[in-house]
C-alpha atoms as a PDB file:
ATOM      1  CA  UNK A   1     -51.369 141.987  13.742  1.00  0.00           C
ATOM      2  CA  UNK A   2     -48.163 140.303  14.443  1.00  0.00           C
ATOM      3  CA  UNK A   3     -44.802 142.192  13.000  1.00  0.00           C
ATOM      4  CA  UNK A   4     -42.713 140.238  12.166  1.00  0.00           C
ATOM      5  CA  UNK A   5     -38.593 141.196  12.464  1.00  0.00           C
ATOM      6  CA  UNK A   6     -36.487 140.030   9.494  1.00  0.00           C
ATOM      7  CA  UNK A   7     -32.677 140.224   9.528  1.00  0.00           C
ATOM      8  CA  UNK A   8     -31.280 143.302   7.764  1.00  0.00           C
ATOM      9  CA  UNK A   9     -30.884 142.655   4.235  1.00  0.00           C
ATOM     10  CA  UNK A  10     -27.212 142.815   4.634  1.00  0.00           C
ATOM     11  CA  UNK A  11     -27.506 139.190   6.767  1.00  0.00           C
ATOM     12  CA  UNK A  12     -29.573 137.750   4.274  1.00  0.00           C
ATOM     13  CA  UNK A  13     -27.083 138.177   1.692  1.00  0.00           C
ATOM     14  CA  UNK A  14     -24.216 137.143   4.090  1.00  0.00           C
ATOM     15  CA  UNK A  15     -25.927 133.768   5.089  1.00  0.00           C
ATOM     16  CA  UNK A  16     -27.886 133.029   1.604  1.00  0.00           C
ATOM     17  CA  UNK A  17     -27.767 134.933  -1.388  1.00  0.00           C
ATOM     18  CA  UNK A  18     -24.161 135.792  -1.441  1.00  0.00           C
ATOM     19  CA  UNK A  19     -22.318 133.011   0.243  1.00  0.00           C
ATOM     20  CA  UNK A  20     -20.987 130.457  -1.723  1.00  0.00           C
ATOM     21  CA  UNK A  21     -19.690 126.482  -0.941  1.00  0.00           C
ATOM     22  CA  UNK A  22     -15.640 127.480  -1.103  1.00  0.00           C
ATOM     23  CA  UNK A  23     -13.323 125.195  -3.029  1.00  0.00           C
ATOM     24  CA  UNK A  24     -10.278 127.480  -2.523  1.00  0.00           C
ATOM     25  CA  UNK A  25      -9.171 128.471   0.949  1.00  0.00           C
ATOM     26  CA  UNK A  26      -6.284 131.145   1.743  1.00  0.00           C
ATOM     27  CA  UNK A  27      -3.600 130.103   4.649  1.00  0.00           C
ATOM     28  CA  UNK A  28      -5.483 131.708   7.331  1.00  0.00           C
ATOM     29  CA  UNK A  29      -6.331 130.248  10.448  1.00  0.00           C
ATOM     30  CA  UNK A  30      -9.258 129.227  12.339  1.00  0.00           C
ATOM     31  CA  UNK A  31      -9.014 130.338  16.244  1.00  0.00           C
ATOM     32  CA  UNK A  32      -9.958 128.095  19.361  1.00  0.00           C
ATOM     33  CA  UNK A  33     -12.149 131.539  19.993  1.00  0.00           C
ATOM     34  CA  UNK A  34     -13.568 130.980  17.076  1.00  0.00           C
ATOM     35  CA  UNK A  35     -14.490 127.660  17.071  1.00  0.00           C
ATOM     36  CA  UNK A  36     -16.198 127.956  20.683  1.00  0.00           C
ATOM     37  CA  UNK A  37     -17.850 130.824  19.532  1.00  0.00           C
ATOM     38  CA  UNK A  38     -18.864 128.760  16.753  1.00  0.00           C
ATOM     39  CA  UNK A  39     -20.750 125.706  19.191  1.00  0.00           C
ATOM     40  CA  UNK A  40     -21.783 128.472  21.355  1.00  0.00           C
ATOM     41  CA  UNK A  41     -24.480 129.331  18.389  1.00  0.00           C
ATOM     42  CA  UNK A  42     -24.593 125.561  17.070  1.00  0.00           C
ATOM     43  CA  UNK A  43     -26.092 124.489  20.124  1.00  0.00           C
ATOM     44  CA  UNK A  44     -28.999 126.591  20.186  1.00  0.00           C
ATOM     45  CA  UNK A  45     -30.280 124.930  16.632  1.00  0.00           C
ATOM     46  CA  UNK A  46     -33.561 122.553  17.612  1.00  0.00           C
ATOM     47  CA  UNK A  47     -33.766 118.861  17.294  1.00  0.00           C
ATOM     48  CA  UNK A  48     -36.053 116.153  18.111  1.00  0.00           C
ATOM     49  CA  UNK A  49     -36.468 115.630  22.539  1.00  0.00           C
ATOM     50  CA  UNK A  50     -33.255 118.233  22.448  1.00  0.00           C
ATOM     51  CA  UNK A  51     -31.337 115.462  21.658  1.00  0.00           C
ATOM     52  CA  UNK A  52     -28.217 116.932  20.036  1.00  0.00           C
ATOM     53  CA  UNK A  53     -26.876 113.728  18.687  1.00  0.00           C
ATOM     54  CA  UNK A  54     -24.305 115.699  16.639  1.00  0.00           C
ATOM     55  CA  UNK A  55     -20.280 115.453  17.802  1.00  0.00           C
ATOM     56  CA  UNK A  56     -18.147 117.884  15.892  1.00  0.00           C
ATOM     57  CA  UNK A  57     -14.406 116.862  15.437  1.00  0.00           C
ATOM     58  CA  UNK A  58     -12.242 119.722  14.246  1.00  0.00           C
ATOM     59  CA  UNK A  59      -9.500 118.500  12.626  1.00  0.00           C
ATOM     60  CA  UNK A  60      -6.998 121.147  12.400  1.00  0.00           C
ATOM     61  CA  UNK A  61      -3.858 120.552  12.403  1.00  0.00           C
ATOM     62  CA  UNK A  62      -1.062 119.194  10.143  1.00  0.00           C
ATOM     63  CA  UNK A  63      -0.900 115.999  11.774  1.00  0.00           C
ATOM     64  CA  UNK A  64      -4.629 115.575  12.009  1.00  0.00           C
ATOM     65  CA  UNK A  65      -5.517 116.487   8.480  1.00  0.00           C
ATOM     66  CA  UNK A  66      -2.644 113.863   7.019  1.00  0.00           C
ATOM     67  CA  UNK A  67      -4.811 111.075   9.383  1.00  0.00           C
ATOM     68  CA  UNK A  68      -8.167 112.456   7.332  1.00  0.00           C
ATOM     69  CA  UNK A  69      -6.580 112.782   3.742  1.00  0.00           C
ATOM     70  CA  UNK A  70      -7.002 109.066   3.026  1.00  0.00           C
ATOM     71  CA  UNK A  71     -10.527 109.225   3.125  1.00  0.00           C
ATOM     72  CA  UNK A  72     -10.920 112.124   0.620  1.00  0.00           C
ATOM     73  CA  UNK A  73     -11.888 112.291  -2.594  1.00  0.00           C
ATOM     74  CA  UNK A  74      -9.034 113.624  -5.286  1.00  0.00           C
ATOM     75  CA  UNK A  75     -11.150 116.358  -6.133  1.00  0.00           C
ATOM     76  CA  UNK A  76     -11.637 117.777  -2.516  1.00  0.00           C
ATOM     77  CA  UNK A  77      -8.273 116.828  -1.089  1.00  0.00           C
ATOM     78  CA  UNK A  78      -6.606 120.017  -2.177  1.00  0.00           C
ATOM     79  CA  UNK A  79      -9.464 122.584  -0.827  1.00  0.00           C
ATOM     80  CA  UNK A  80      -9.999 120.091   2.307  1.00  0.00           C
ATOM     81  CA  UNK A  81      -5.682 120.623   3.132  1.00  0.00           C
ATOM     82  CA  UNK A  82      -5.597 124.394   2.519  1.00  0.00           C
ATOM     83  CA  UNK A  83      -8.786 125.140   4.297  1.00  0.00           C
ATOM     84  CA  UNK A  84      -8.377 126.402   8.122  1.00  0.00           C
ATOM     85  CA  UNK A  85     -10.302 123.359   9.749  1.00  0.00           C
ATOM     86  CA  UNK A  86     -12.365 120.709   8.508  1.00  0.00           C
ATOM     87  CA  UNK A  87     -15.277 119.573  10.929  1.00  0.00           C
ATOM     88  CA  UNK A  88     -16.279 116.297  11.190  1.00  0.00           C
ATOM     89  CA  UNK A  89     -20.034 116.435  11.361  1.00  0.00           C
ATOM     90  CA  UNK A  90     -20.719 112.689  13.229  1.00  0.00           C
ATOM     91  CA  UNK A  91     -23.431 111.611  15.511  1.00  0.00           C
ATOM     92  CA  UNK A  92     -23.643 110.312  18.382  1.00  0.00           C
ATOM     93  CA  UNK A  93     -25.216 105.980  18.594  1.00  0.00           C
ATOM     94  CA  UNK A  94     -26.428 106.709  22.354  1.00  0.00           C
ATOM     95  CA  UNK A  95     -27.694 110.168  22.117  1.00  0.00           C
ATOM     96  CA  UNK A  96     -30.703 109.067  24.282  1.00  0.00           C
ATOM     97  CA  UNK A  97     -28.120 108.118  26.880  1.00  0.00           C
ATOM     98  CA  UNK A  98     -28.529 112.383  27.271  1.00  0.00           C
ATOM     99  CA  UNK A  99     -32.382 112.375  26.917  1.00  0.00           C
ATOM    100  CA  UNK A 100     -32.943 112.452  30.907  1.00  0.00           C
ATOM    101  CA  UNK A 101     -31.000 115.531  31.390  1.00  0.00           C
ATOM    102  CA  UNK A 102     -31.560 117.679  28.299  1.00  0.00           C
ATOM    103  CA  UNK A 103     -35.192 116.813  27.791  1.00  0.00           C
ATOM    104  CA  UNK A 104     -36.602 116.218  31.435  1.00  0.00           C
ATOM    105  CA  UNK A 105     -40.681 116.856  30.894  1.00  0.00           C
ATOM    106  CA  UNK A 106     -40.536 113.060  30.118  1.00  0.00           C
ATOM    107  CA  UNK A 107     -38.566 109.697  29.750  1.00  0.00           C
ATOM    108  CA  UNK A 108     -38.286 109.687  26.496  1.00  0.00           C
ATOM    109  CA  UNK A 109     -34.436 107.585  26.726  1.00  0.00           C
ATOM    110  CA  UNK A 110     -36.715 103.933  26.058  1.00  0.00           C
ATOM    111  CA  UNK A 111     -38.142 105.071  22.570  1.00  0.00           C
ATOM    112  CA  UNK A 112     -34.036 104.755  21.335  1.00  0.00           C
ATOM    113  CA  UNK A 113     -32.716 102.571  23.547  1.00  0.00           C
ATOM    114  CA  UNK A 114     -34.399  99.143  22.604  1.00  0.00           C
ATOM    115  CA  UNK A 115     -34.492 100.858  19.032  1.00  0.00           C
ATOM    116  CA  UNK A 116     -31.528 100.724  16.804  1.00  0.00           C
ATOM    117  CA  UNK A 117     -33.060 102.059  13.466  1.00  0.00           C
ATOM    118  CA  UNK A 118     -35.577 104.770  15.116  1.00  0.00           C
ATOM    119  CA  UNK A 119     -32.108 105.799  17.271  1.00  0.00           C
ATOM    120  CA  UNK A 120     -30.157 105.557  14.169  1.00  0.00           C
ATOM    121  CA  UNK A 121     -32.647 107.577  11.799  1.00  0.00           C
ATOM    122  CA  UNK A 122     -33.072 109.941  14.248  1.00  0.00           C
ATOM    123  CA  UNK A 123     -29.160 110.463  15.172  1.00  0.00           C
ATOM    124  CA  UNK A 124     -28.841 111.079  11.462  1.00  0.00           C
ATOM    125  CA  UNK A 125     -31.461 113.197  10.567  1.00  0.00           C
ATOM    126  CA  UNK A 126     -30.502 115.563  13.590  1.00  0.00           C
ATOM    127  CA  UNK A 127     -27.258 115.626  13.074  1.00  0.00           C
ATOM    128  CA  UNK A 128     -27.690 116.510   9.697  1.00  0.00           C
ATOM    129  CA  UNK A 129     -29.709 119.590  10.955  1.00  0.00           C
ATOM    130  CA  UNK A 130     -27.074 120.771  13.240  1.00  0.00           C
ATOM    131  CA  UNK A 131     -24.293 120.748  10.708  1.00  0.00           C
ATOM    132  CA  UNK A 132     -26.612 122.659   8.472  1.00  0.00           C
ATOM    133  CA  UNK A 133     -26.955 125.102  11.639  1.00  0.00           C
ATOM    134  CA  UNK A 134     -22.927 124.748  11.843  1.00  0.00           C
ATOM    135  CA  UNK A 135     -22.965 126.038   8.080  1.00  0.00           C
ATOM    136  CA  UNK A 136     -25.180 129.331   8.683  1.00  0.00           C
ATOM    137  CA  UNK A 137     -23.606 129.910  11.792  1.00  0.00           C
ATOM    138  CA  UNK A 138     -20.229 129.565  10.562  1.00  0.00           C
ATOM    139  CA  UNK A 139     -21.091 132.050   7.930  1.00  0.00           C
ATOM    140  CA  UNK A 140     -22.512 134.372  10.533  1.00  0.00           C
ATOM    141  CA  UNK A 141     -19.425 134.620  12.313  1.00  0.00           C
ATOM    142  CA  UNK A 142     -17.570 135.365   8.880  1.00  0.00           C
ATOM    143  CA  UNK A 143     -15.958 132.354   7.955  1.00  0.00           C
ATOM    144  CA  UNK A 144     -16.478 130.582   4.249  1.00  0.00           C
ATOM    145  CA  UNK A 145     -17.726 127.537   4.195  1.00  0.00           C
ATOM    146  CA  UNK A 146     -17.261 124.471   1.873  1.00  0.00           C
ATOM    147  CA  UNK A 147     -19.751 121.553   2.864  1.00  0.00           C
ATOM    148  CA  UNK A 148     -18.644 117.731   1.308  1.00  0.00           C
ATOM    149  CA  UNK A 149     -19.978 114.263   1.019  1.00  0.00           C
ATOM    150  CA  UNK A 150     -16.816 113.262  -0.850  1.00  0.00           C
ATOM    151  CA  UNK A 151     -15.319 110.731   1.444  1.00  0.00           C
ATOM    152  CA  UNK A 152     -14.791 107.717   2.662  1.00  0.00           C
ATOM    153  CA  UNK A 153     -16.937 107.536   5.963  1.00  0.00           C
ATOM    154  CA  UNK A 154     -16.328 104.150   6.740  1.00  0.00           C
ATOM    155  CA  UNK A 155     -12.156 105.228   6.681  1.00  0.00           C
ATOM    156  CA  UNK A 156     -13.197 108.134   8.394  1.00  0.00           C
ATOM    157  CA  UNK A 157     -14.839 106.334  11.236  1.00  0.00           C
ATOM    158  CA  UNK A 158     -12.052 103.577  11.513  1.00  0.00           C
ATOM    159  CA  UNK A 159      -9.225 106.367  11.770  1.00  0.00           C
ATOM    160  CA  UNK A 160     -11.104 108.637  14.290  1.00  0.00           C
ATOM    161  CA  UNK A 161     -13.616 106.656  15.836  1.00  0.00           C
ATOM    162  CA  UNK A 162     -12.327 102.899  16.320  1.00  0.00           C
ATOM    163  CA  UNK A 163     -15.052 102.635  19.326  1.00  0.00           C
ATOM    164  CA  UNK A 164     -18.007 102.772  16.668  1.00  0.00           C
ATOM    165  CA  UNK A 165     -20.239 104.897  19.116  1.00  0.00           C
ATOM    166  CA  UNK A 166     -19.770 107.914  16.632  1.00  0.00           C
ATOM    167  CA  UNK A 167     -20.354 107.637  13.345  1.00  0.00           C
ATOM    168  CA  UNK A 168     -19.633 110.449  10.300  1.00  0.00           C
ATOM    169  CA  UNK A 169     -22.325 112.021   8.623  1.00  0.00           C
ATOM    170  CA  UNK A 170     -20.479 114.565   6.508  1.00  0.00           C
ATOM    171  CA  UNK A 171     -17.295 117.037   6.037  1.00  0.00           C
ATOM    172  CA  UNK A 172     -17.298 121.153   6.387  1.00  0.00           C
ATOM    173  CA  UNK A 173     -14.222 122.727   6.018  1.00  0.00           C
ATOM    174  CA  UNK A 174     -14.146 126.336   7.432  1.00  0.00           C
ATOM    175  CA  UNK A 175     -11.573 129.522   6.329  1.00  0.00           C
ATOM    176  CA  UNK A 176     -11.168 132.126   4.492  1.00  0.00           C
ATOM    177  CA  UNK A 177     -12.202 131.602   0.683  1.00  0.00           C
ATOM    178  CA  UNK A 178      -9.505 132.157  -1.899  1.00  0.00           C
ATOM    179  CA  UNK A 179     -11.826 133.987  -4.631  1.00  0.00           C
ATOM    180  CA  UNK A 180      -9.849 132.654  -7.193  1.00  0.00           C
ATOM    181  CA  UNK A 181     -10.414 129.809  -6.688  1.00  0.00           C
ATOM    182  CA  UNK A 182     -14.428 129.974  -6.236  1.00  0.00           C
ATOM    183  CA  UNK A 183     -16.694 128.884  -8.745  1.00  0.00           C
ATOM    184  CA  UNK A 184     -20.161 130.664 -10.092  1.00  0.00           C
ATOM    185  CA  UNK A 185     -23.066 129.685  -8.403  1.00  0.00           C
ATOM    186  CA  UNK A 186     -25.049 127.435 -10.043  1.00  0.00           C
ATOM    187  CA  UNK A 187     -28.679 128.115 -10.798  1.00  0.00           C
ATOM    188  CA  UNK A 188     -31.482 127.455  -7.832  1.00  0.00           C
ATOM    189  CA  UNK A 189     -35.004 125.695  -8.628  1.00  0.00           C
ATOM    190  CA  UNK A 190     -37.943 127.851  -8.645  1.00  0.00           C
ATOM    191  CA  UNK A 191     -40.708 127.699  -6.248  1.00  0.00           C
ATOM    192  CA  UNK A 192     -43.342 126.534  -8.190  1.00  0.00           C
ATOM    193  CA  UNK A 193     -40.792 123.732  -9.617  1.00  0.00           C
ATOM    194  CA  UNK A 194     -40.274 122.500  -5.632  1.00  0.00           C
ATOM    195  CA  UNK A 195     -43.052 123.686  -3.598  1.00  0.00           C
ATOM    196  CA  UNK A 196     -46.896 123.555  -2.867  1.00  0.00           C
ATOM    197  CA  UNK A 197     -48.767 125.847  -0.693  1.00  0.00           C
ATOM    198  CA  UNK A 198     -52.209 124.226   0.070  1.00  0.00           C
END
């Protein structure tokens, strides 16, 4: 019989049951170490062919988040400003351009090249995966995490990508949470209300 080897209950609690999305952030920074270190488990997430469509933009400092606080919404300006980087979670048009090096056991470049919504659906589905990876492993290295949707992607792509390959998918700012600041969590569906086993 297979054994299976669960995290220690500890990491459980520290990537699910006690983490919380952060609204309030302290004034403490976010390293370069850290943020490489942060990738460097990223990268390992799976996606369709090993495509890795996602691109990650940090935006960091001063200068950079005054270029991204047009596109937020009021209510997650404040956290989005005090927070020690915000990551752009975006993906990539012409992943496949990739395909022949990261996934060599076959061509697989021509199913997305001459196919703008299967590349498109696919860029966007991924990349959503890896910046759900990005949230878990930002957590795992200690960081609090505050996921967002509330923005203007469209501004966001014309201020940081004005080529159009990327595109943005969503927001993640990253720091240290202030607890003050951070809100009960909010009740979770059951099983039975969400899932089947057949």
């Amino acid at each position: 019989m297979t054994t299976l080897h669960a995290l220690p209950i500890a990491s459980l609690d520290q990537l699910f049951r006690n983490a919380r999305t952060v609204h309030a952030f302290k004034p403490v920074p976010v390293t370069d170490e850290t943020l490489h270190a942060l990738y460097d488990l990223v990268k390992w997430g799976p996606t369709a062919f090993n495509a890795q469509p996602a691109r990650f933009v940090f935006v960091r400092s001063a200068e950079a988040k005054e270029r991204l606080k047009p596109a937020l919404s009021a209510g997650n300006t404040a956290q989005t400003l005090a927070a020690g980087v915000t990551v752009i979670v975006a993906h990539d048009t012409r992943f496949y351009e990739h395909l022949p090096a990261q996934f060599p056991a076959y061509d697989a470049k021509p199913i997305f090249e001459g196919n703008a919504q299967v590349a498109e659906a696919t860029a966007f589905r991924n990349s959503s995966l890896q910046g759900a990876y990005l949230v878990l492993a930002a957590r795992a290295l200690g960081l609090d995490v505050g996921p967002q949707s509330g923005f203007n992607a469209d501004l966001v792509d014309k201020t940081f990508f004005p080529e159009g390959r990327w595109r943005s998918n969503f927001l993640i700012n990253l720091g240290v949470a202030d607890q003050a600041g951070t809100f009960p969590r909010g009740p979770r569906l059951s099983f039975d209300q969400v899932a089947q086993i057949l």
